[in-house]
Protein backbone atom coordinates (compact mmCIF):
# COMPACT_ATOMS: atom_id res chain seq x y z
CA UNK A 1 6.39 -43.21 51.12
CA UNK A 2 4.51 -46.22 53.27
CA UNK A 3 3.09 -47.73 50.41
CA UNK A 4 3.92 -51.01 48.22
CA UNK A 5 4.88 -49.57 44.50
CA UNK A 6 2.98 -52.78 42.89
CA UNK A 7 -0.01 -53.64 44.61
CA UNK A 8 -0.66 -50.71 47.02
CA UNK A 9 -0.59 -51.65 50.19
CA UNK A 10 -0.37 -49.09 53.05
CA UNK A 11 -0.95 -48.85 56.61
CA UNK A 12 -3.98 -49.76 58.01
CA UNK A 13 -5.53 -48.72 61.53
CA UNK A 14 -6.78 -50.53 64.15
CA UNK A 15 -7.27 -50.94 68.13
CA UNK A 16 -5.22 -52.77 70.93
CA UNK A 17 -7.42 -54.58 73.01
CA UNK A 18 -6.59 -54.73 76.87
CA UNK A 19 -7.54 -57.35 79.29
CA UNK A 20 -10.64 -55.01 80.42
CA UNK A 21 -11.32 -54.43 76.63
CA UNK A 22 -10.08 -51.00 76.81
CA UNK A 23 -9.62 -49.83 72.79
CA UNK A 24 -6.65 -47.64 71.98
CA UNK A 25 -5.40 -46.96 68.46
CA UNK A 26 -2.81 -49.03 66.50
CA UNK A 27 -1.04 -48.48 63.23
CA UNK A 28 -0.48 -52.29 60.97
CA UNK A 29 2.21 -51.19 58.87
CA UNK A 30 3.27 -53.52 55.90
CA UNK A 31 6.71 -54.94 55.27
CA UNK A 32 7.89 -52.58 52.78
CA UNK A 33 11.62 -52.70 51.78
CA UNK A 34 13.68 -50.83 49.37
CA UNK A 35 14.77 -53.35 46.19
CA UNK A 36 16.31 -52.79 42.94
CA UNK A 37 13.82 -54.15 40.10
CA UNK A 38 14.62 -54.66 36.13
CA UNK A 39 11.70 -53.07 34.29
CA UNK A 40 11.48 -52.77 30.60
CA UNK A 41 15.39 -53.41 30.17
CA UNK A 42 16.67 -50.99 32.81
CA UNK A 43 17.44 -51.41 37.15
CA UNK A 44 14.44 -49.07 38.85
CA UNK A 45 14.74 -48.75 42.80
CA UNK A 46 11.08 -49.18 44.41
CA UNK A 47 9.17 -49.74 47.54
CA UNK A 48 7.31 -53.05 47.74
CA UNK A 49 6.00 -55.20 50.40
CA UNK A 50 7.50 -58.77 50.74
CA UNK A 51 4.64 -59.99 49.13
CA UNK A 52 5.08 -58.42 46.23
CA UNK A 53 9.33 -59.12 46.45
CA UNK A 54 8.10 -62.72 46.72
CA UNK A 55 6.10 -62.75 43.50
CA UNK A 56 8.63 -61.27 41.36
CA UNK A 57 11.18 -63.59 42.33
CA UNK A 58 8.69 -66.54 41.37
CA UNK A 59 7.97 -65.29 38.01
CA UNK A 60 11.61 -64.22 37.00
């Protein structure tokens, strides 16, 4: 489900940092919203990141 339809994008994993450098896990999640897309003629409901949202809007 956490992952961008078009290009892929997932979460990634990390560390929090503390003052005394102290690493503890972290999750970077993407910005992934549900949108209704026209493919090939017909409306398609997908996952994609805003980056992706952003592009289709430029080339439609």
């Amino acid at each position: 489900m956490a992952k961008c339809a078009q290009c892929g994008k997932s979460t990634t994993f990390g560390h929090n940092r503390s003052f005394s450098q102290r690493a503890t896990n972290r999750a970077f999640r993407p910005n992934l919203q549900k949108v209704t897309v026209m493919e090939n003629g017909r409306l398609v409901k997908k996952v994609l990141c805003a980056r992706c949202i952003r592009t289709l809007a430029k080339t439609a």
